[in-house]
C-alpha atoms as a PDB file:
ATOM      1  CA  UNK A   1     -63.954-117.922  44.824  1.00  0.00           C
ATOM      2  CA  UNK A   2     -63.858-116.274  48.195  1.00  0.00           C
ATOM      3  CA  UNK A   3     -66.480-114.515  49.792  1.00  0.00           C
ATOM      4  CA  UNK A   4     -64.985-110.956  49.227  1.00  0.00           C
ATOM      5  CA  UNK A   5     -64.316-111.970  45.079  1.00  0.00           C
ATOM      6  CA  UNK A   6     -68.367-112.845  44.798  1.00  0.00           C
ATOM      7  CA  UNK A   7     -69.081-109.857  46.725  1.00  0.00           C
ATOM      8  CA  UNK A   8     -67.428-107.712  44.417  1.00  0.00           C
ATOM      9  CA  UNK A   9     -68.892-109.535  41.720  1.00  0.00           C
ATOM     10  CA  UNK A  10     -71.903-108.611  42.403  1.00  0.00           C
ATOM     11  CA  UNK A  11     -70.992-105.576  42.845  1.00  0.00           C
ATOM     12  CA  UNK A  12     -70.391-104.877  39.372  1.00  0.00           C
ATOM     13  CA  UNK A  13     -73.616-106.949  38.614  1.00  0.00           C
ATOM     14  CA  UNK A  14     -75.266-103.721  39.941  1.00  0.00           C
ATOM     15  CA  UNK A  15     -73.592-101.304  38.279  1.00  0.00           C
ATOM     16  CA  UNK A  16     -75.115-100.930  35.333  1.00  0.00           C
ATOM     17  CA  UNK A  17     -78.338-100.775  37.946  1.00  0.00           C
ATOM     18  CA  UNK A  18     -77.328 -97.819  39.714  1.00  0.00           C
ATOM     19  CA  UNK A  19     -76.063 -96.390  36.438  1.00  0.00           C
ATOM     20  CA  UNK A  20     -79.297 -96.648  34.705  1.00  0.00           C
ATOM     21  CA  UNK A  21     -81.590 -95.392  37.692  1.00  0.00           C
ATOM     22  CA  UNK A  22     -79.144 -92.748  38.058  1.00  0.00           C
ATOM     23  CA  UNK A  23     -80.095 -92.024  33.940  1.00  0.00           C
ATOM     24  CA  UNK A  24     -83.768 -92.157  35.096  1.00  0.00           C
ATOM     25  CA  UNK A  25     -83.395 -89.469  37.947  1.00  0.00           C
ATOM     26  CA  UNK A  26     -81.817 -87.385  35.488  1.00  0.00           C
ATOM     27  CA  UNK A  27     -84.519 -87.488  33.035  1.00  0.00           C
ATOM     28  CA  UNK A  28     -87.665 -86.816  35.382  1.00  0.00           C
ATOM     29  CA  UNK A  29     -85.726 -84.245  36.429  1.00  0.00           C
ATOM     30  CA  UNK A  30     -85.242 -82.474  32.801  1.00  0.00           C
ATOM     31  CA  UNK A  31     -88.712 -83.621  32.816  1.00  0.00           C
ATOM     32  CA  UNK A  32     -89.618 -81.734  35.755  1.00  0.00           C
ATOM     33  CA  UNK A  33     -87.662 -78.371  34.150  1.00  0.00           C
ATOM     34  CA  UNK A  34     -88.810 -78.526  30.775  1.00  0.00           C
ATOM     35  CA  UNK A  35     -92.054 -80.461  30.122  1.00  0.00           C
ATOM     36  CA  UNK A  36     -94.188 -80.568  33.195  1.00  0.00           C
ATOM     37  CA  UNK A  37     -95.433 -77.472  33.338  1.00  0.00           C
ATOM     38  CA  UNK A  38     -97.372 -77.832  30.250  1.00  0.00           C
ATOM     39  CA  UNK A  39     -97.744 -82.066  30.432  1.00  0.00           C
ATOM     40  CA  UNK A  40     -97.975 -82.493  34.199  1.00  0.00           C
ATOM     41  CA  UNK A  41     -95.328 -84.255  36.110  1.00  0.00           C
ATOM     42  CA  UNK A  42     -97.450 -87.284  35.660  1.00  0.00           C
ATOM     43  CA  UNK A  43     -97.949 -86.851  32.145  1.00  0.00           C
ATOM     44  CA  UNK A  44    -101.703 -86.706  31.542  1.00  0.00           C
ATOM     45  CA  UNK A  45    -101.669 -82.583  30.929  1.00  0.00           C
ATOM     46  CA  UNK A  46    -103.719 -81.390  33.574  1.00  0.00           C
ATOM     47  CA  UNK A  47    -102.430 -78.325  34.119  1.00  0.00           C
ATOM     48  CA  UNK A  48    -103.378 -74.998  33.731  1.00  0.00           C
ATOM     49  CA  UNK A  49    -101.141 -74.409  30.277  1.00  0.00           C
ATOM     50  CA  UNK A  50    -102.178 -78.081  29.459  1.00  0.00           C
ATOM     51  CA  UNK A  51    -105.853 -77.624  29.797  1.00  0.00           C
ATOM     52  CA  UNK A  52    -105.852 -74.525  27.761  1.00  0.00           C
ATOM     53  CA  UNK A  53    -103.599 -76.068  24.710  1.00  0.00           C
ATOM     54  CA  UNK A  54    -105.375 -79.669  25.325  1.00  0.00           C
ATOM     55  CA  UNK A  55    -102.701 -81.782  25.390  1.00  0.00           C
ATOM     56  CA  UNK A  56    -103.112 -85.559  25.534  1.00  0.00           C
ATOM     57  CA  UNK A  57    -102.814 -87.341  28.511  1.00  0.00           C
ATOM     58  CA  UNK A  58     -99.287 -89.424  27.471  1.00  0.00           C
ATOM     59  CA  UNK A  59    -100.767 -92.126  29.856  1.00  0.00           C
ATOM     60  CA  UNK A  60    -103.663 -93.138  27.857  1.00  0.00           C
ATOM     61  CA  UNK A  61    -103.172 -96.291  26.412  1.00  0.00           C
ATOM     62  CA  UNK A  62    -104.631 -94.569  22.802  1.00  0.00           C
ATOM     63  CA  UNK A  63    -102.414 -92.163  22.652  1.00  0.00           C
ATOM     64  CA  UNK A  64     -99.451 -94.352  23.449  1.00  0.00           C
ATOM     65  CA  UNK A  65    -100.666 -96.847  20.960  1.00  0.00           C
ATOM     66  CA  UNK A  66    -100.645 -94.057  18.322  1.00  0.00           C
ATOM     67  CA  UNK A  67     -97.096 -92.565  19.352  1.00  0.00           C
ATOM     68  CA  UNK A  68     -94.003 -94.575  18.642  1.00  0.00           C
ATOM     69  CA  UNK A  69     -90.892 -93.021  20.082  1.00  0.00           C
ATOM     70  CA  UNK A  70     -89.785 -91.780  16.990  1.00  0.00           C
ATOM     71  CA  UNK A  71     -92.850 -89.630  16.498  1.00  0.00           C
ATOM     72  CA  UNK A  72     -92.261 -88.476  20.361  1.00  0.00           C
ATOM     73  CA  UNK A  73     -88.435 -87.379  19.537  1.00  0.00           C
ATOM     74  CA  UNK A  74     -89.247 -85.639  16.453  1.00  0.00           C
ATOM     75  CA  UNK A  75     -92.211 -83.356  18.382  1.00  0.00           C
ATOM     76  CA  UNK A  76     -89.241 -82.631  20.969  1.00  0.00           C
ATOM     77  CA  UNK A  77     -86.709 -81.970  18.476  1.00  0.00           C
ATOM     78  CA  UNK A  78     -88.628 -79.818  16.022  1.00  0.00           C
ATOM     79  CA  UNK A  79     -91.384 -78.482  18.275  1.00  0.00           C
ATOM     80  CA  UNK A  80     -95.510 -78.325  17.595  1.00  0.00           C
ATOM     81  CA  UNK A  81     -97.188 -75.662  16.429  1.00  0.00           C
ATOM     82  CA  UNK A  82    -100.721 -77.092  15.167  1.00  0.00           C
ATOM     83  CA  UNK A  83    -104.685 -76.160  16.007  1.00  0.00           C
ATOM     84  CA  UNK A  84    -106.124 -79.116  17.956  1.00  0.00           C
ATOM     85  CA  UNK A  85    -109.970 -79.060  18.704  1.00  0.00           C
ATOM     86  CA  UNK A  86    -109.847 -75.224  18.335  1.00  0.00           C
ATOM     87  CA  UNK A  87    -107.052 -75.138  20.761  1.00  0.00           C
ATOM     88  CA  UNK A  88    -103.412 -73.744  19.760  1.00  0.00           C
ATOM     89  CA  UNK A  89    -100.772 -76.125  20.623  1.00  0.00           C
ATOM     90  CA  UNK A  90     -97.345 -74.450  20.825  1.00  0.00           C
ATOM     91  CA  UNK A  91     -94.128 -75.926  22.302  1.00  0.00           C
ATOM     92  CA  UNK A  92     -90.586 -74.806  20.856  1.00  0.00           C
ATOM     93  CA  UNK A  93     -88.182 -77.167  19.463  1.00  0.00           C
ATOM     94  CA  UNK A  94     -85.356 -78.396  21.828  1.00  0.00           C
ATOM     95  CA  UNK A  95     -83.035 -79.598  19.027  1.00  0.00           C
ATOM     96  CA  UNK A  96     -80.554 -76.858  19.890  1.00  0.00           C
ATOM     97  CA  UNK A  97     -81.608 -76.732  23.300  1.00  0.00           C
ATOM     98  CA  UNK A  98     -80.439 -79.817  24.506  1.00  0.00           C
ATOM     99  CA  UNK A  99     -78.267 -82.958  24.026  1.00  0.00           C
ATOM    100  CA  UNK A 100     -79.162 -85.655  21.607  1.00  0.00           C
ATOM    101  CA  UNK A 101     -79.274 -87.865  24.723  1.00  0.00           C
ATOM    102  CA  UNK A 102     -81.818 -85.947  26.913  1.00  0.00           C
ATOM    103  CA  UNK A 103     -84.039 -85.849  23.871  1.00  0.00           C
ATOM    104  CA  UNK A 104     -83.516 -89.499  23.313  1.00  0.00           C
ATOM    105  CA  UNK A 105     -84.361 -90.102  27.232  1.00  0.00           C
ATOM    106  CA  UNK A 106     -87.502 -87.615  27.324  1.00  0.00           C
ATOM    107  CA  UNK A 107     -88.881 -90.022  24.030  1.00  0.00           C
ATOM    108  CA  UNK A 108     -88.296 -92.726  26.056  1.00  0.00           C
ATOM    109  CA  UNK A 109     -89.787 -91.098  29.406  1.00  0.00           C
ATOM    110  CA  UNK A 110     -92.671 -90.499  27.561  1.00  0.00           C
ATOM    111  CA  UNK A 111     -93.749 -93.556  26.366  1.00  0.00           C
ATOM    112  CA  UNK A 112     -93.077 -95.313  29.732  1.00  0.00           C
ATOM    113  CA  UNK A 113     -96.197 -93.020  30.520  1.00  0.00           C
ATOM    114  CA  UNK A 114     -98.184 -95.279  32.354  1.00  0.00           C
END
């Protein structure tokens, strides 16, 4: 094979790559619109909406022990509404807000929560 033939192969090698860190961009920035104000941009909830519901911090390794992805999609989909510690913890359901996909990629965003 010539030179140019294992450059392109390569090439496509990386697509899939670029494809998926394009995917990623997209979801920190859904993240960024519709969860960070509330969970932080970093995920551990310490903001000022955050502090006041007390989340979790999604990067402790408890909680992420505790929440399988399937949990995490079904609190985006349907929404919490629950008392926590004497602390009201609202968020609205996103089920008709967004795409199957996004919600599939903020469950996964989640628990990459480091």
């Amino acid at each position: 094979m010539k030179r140019n033939g294992w450059i392109a192969l390569a090439a496509l090698a990386l697509l899939p790559l670029a494809a998926r860190a394009e995917a990623d961009k997209k979801t920190e920035r859904l993240w960024k619109a519709k969860c960070a104000s509330c969970h932080g941009a970093d995920g551990k909830g310490q903001t000022d909406q955050g502090q006041k519901m007390g989340i979790a911090d999604y990067t402790a390794a408890s909680w992420q022990a505790s929440h399988d992805e399937a949990k995490v999609k079904a609190a985006i989909e349907s929404g919490v509404n629950r008392e926590k510690n004497g602390k009201k913890q609202e968020m609205d359901p996103f089920k008709d807000k967004l795409e199957p996909a996004q919600i599939d990629s903020l469950a996964a965003f989640v628990k990459q929560l480091k």
